[in-house]
N, C-alpha and C. Protein backbone atom coordinates (compact mmCIF):
# COMPACT_ATOMS: atom_id res chain seq x y z
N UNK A 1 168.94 86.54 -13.33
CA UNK A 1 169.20 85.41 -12.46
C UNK A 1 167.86 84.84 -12.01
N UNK A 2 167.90 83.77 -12.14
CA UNK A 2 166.29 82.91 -11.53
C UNK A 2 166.92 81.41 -11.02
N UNK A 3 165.76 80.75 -10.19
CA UNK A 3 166.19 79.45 -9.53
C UNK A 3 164.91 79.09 -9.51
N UNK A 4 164.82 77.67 -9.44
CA UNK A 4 163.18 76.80 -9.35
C UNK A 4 163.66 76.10 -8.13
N UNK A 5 163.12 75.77 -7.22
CA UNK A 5 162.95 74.71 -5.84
C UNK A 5 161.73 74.16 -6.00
N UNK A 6 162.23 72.89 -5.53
CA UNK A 6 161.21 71.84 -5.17
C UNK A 6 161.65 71.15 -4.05
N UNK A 7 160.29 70.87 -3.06
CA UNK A 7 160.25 70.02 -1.82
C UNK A 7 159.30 68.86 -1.96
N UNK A 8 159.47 67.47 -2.15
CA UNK A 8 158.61 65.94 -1.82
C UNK A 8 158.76 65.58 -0.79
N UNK A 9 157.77 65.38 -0.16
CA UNK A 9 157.74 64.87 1.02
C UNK A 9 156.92 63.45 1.30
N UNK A 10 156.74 62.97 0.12
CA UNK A 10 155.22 61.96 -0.38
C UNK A 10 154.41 61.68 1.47
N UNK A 11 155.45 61.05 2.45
CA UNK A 11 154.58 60.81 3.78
C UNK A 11 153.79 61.37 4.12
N UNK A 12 153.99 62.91 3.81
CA UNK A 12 153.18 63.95 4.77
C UNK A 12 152.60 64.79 3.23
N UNK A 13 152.01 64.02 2.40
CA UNK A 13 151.74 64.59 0.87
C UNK A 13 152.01 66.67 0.85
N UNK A 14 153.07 66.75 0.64
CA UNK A 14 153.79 67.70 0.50
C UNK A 14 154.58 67.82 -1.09
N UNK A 15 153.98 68.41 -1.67
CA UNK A 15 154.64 68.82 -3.04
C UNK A 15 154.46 70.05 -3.60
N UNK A 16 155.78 70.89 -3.03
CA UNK A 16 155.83 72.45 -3.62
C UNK A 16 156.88 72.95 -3.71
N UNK A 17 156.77 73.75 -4.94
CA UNK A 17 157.56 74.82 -5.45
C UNK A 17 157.87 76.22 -4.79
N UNK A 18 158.78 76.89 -5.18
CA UNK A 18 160.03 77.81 -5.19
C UNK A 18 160.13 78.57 -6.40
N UNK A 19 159.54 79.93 -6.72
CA UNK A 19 160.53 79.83 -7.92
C UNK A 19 160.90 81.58 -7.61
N UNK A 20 162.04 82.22 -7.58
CA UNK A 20 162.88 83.57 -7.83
C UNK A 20 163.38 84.00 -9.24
N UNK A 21 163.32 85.13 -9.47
CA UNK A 21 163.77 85.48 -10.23
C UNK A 21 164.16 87.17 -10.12
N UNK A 22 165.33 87.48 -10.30
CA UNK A 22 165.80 89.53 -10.89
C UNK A 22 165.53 89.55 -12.33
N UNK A 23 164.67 90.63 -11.77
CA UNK A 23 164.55 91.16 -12.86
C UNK A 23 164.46 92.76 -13.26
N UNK A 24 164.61 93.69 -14.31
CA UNK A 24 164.62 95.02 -13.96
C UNK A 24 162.90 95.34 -14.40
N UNK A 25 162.38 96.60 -14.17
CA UNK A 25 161.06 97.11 -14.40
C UNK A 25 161.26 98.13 -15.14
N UNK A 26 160.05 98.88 -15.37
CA UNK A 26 160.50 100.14 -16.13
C UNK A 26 160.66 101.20 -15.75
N UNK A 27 160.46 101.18 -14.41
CA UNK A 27 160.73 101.79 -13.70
C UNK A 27 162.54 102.58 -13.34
N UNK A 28 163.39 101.46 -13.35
CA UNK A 28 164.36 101.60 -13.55
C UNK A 28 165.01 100.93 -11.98
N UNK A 29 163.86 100.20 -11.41
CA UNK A 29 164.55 99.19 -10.41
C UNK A 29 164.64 98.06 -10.67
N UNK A 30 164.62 97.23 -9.66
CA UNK A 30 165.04 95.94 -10.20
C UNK A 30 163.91 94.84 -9.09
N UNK A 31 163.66 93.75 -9.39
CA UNK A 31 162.65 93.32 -8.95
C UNK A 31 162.82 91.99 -8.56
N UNK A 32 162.58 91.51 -7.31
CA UNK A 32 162.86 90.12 -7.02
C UNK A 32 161.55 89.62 -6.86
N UNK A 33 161.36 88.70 -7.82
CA UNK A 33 159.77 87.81 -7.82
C UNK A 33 160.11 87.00 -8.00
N UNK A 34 158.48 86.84 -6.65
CA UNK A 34 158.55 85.07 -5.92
C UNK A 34 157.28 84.54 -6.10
N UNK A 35 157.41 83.24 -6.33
CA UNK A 35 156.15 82.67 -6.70
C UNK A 35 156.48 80.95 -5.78
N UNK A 36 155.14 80.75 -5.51
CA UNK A 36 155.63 79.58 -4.46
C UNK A 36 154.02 78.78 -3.83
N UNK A 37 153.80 77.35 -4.13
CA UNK A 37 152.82 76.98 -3.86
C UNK A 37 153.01 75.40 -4.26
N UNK A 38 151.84 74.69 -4.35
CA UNK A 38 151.77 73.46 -4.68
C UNK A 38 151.90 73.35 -6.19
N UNK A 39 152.69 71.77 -6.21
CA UNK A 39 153.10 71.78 -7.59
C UNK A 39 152.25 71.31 -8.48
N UNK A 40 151.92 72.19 -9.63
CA UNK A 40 150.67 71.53 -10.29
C UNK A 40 149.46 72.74 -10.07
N UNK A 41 149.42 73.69 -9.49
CA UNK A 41 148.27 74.30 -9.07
C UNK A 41 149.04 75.69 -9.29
N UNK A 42 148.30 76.49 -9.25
CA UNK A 42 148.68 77.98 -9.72
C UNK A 42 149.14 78.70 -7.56
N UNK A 43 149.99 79.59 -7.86
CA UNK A 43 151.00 79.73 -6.41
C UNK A 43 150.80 81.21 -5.93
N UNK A 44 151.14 81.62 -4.95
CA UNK A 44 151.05 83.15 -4.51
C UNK A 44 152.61 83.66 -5.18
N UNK A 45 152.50 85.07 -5.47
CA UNK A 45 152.92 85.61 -6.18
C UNK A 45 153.49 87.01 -5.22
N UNK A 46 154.71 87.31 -5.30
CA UNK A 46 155.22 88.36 -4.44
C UNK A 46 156.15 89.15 -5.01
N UNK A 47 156.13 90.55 -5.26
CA UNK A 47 157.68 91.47 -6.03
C UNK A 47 157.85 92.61 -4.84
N UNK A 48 159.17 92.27 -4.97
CA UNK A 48 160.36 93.15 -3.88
C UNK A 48 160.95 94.34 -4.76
N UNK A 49 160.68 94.91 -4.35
CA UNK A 49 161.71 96.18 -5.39
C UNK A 49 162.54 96.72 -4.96
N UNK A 50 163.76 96.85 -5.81
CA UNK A 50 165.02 97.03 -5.14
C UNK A 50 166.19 98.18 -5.90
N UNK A 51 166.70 99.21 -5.31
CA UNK A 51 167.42 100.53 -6.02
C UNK A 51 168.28 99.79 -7.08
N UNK A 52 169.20 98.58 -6.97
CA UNK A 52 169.94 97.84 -7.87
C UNK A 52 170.07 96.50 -8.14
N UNK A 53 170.64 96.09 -8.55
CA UNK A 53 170.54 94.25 -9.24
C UNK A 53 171.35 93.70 -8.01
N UNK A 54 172.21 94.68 -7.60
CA UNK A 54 173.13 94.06 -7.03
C UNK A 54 172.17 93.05 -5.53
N UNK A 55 171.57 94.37 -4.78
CA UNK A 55 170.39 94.34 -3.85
C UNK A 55 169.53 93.31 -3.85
N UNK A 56 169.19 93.19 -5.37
CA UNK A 56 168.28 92.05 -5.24
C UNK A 56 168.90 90.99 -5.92
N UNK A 57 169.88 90.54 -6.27
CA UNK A 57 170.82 89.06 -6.51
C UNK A 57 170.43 89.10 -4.71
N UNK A 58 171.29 89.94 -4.00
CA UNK A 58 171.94 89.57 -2.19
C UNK A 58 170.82 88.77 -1.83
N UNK A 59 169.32 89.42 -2.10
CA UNK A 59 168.40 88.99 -1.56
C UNK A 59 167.42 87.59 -2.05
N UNK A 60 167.57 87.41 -3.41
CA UNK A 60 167.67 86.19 -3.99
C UNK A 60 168.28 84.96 -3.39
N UNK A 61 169.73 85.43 -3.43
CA UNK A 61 170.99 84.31 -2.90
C UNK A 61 170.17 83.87 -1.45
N UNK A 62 170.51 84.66 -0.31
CA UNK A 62 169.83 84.60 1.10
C UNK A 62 168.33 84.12 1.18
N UNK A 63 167.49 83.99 0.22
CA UNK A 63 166.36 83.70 0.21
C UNK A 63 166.25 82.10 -0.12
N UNK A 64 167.21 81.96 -1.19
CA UNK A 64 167.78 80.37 -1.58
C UNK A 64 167.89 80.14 -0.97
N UNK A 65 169.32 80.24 -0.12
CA UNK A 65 169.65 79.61 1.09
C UNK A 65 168.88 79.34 2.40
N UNK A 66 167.79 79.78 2.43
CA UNK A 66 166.92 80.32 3.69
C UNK A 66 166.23 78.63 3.54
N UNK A 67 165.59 78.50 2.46
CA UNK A 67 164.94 77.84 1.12
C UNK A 67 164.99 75.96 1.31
N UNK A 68 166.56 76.19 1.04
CA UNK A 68 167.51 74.85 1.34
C UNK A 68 167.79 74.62 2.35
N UNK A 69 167.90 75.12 3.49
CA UNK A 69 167.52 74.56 4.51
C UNK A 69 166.57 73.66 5.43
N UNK A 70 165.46 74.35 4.44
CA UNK A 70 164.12 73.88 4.93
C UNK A 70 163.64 72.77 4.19
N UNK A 71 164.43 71.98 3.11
CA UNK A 71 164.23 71.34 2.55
C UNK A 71 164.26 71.29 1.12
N UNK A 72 164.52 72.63 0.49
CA UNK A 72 164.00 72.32 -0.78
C UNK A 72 165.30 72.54 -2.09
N UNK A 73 165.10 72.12 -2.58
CA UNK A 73 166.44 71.57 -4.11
C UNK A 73 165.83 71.62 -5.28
N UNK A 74 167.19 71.27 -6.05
CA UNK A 74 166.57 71.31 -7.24
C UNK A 74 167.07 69.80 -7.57
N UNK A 75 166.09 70.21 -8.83
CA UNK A 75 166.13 68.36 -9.44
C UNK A 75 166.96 68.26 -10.37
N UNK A 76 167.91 67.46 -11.04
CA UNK A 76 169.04 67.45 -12.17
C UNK A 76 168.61 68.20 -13.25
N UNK A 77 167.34 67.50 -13.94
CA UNK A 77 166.54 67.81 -15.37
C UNK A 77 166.24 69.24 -15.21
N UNK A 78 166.40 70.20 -14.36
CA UNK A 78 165.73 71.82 -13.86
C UNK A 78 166.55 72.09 -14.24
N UNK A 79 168.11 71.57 -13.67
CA UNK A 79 168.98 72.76 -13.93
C UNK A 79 169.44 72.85 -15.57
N UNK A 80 168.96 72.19 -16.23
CA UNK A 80 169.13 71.83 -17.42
C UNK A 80 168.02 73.21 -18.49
N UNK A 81 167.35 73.69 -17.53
CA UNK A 81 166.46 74.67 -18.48
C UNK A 81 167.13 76.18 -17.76
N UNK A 82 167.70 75.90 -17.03
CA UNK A 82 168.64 77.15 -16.93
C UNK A 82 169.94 77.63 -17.21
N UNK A 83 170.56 76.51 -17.89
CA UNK A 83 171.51 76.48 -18.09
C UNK A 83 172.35 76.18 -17.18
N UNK A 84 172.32 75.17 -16.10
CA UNK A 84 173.13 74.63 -15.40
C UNK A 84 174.24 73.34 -15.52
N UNK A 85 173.08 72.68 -16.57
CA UNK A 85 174.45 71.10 -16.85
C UNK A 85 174.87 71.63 -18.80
């Protein structure tokens, strides 16, 4: 499971990304990485590790949502590389 966000704000030159993704390690957990910064420029980088998938979808989902609140979406043409349209 993965999601891309984006926030424009052009007034207040604001342009940044979102991006999540689960994933498992070799460990044999599962890993929620976040990457998030200005768009166009390389972003900070963060992994959550988690006993199951299930754990880290919950925390994915809630992190989206946290996400969209604050402004940020996706664009039509995105959901198109995830298999959304």
């Amino acid at each position: 499971m993965q999601t891309y966000l984006e926030k424009h704000l052009p007034a207040k030159n604001v342009a940044r990304f979102y991006r999540m993704a689960v994933m498992p390690n070799l460990f044999g957990e599962w890993t929620l990485y976040r990457e998030w910064g200005r768009i166009g420029q390389g972003g900070q980088v963060r992994m959550d590790w988690f006993a199951d998938e299930s754990q880290a979808v919950a925390a994915l989902i809630t992190l989206e949502a946290s996400k969209r609140q604050r402004g940020y979406w996706v664009e039509p043409q995105q959901l198109a590389m995830f298999g959304g349209i």
